[in-house]
PDB file of N, CA and C in Angstrom:
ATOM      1  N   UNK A   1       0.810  -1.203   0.000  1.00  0.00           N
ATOM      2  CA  UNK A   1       0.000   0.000   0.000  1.00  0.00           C
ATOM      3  C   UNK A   1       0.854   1.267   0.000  1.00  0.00           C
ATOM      4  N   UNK A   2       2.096   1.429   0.830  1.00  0.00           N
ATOM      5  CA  UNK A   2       3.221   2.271   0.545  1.00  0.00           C
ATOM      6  C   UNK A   2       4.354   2.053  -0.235  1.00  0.00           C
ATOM      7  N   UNK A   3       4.890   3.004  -0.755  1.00  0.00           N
ATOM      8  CA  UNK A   3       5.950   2.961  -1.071  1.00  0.00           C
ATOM      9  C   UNK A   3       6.887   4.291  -1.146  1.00  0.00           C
ATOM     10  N   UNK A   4       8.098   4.325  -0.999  1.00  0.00           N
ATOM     11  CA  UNK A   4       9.295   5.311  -1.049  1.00  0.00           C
ATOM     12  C   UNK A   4       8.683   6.134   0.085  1.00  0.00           C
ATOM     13  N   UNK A   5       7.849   5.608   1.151  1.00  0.00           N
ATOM     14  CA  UNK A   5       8.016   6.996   2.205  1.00  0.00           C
ATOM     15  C   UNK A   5       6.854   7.312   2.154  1.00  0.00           C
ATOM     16  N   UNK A   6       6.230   7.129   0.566  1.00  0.00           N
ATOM     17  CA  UNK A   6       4.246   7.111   0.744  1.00  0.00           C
ATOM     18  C   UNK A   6       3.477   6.774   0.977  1.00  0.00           C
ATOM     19  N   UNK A   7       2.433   7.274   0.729  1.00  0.00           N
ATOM     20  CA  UNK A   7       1.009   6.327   1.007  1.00  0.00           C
ATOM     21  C   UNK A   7      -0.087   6.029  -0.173  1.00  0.00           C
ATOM     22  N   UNK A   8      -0.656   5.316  -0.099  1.00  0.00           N
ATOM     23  CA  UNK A   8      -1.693   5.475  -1.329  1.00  0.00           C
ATOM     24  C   UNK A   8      -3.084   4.995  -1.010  1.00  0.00           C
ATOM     25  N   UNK A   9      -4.042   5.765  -1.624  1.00  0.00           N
ATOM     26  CA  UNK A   9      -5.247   5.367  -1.119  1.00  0.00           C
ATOM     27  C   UNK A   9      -5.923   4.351  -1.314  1.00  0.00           C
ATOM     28  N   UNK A  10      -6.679   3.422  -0.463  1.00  0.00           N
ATOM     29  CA  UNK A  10      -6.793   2.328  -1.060  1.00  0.00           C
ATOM     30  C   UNK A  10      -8.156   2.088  -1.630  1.00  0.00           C
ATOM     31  N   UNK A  11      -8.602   3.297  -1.169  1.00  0.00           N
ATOM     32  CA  UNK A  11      -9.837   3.492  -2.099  1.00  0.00           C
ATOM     33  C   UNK A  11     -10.317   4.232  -3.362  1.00  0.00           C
ATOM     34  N   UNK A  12      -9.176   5.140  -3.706  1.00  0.00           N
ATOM     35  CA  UNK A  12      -8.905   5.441  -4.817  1.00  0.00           C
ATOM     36  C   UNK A  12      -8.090   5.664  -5.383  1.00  0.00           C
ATOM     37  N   UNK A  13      -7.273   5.271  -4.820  1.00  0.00           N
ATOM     38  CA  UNK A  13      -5.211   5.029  -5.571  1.00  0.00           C
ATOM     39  C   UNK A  13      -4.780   6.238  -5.324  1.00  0.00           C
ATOM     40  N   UNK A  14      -5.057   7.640  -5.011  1.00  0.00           N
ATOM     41  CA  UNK A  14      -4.722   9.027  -4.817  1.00  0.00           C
ATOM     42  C   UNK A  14      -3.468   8.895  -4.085  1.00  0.00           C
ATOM     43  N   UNK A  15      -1.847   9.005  -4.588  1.00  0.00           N
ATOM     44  CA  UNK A  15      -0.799   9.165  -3.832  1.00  0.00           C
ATOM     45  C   UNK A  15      -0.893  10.419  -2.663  1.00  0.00           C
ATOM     46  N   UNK A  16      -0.217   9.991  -1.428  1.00  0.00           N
ATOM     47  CA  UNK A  16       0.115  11.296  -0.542  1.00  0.00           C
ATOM     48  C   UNK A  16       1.372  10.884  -0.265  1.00  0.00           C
ATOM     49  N   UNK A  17       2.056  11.547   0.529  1.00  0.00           N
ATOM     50  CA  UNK A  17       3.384  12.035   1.014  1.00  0.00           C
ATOM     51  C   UNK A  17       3.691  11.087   2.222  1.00  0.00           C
ATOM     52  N   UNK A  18       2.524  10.992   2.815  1.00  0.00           N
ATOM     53  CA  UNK A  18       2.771  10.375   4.065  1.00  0.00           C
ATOM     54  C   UNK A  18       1.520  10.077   4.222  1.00  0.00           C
ATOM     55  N   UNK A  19       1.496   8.680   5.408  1.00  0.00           N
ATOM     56  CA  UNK A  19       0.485   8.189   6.286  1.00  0.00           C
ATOM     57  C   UNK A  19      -0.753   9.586   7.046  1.00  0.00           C
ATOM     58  N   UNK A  20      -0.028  10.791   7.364  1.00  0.00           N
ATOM     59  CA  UNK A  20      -0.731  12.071   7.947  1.00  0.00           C
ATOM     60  C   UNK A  20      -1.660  12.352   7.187  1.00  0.00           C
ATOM     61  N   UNK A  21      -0.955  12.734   5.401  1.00  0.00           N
ATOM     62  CA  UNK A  21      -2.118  13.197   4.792  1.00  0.00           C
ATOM     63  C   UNK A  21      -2.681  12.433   3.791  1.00  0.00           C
ATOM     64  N   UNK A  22      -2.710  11.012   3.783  1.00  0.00           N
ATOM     65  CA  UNK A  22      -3.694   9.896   3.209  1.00  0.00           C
ATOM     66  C   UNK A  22      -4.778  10.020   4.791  1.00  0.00           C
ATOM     67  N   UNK A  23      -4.469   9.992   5.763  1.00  0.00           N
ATOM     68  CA  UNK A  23      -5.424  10.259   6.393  1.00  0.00           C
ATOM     69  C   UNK A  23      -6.166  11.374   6.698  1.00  0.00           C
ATOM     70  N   UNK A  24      -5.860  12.816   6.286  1.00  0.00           N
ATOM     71  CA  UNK A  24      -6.697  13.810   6.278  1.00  0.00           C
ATOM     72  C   UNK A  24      -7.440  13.516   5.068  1.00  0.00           C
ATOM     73  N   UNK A  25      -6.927  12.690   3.914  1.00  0.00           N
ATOM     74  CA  UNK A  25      -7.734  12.527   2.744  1.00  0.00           C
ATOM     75  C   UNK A  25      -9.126  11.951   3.108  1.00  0.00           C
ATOM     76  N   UNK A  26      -8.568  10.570   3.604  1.00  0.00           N
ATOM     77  CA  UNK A  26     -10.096   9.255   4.128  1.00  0.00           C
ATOM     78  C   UNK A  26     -10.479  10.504   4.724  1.00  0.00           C
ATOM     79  N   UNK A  27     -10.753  11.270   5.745  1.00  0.00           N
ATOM     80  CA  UNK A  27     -11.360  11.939   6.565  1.00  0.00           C
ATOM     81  C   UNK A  27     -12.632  12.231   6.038  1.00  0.00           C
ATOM     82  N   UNK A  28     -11.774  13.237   4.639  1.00  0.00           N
ATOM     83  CA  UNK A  28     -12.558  14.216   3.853  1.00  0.00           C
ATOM     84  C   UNK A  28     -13.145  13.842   2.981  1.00  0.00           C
ATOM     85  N   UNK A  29     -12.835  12.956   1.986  1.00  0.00           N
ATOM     86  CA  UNK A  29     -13.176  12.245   1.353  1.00  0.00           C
ATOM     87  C   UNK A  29     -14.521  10.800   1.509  1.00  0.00           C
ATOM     88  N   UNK A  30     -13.546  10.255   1.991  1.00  0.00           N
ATOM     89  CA  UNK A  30     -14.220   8.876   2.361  1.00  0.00           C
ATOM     90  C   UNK A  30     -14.717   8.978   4.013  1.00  0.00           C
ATOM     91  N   UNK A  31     -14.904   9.686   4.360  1.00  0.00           N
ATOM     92  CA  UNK A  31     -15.387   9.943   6.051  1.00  0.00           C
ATOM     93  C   UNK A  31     -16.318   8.608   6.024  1.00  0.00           C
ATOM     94  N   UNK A  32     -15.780   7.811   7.323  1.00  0.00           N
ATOM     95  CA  UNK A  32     -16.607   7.292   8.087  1.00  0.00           C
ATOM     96  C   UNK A  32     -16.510   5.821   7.343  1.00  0.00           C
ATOM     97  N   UNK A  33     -15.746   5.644   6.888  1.00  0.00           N
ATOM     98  CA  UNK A  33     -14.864   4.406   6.046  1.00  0.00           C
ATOM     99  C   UNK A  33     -14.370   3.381   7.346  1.00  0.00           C
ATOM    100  N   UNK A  34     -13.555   3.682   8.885  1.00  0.00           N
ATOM    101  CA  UNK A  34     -13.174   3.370   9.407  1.00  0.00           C
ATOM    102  C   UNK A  34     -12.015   2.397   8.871  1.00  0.00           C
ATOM    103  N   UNK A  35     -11.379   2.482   8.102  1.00  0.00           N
ATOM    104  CA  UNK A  35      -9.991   1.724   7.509  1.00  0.00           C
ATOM    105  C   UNK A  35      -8.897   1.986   8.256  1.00  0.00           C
ATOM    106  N   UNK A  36      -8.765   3.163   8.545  1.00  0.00           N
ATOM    107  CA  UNK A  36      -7.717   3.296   9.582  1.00  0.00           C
ATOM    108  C   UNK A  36      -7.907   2.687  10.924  1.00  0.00           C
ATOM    109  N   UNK A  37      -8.890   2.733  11.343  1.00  0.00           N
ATOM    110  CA  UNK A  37      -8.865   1.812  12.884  1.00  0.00           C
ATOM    111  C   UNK A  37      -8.760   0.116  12.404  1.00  0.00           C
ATOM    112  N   UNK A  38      -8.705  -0.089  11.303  1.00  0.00           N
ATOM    113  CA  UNK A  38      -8.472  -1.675  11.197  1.00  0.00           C
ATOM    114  C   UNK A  38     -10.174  -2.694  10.989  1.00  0.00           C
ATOM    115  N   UNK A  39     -11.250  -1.380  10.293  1.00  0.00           N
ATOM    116  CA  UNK A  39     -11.883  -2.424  10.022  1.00  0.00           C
ATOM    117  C   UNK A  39     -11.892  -2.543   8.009  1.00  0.00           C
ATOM    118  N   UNK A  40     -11.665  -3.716   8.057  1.00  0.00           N
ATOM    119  CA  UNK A  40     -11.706  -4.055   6.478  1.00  0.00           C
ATOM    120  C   UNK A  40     -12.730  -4.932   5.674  1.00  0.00           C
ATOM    121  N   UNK A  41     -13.877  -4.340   6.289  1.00  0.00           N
ATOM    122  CA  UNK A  41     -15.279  -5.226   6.376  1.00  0.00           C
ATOM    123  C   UNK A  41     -15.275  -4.338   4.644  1.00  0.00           C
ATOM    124  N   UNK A  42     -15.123  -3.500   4.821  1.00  0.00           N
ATOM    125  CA  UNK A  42     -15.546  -2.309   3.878  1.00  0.00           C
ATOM    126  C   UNK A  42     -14.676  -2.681   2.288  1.00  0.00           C
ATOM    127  N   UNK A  43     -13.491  -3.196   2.157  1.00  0.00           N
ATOM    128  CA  UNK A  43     -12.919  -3.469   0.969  1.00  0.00           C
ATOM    129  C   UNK A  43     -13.617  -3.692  -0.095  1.00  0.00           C
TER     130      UNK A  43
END
């Protein structure tokens, strides 16, 4: 899912810089996804 230091979204491939702002992305974007707390019911 990362590479060189990045992140990528796994819900819409959108590269970020870092783990920080793939997660301000889900926030805004995909709010309420819960992927970051570890549920992957949602894939």
């Amino acid at each position: 899912m990362s590479s060189k230091g990045g992140a990528v979204c796994p819900y819409c491939g959108s590269k970020f810089k870092d783990n920080e702002e793939l997660s301000k992305h889900i926030d805004r974007i995909h709010s309420g996804s819960g992927l970051l707390e570890g549920d992957t019911s949602k894939w």
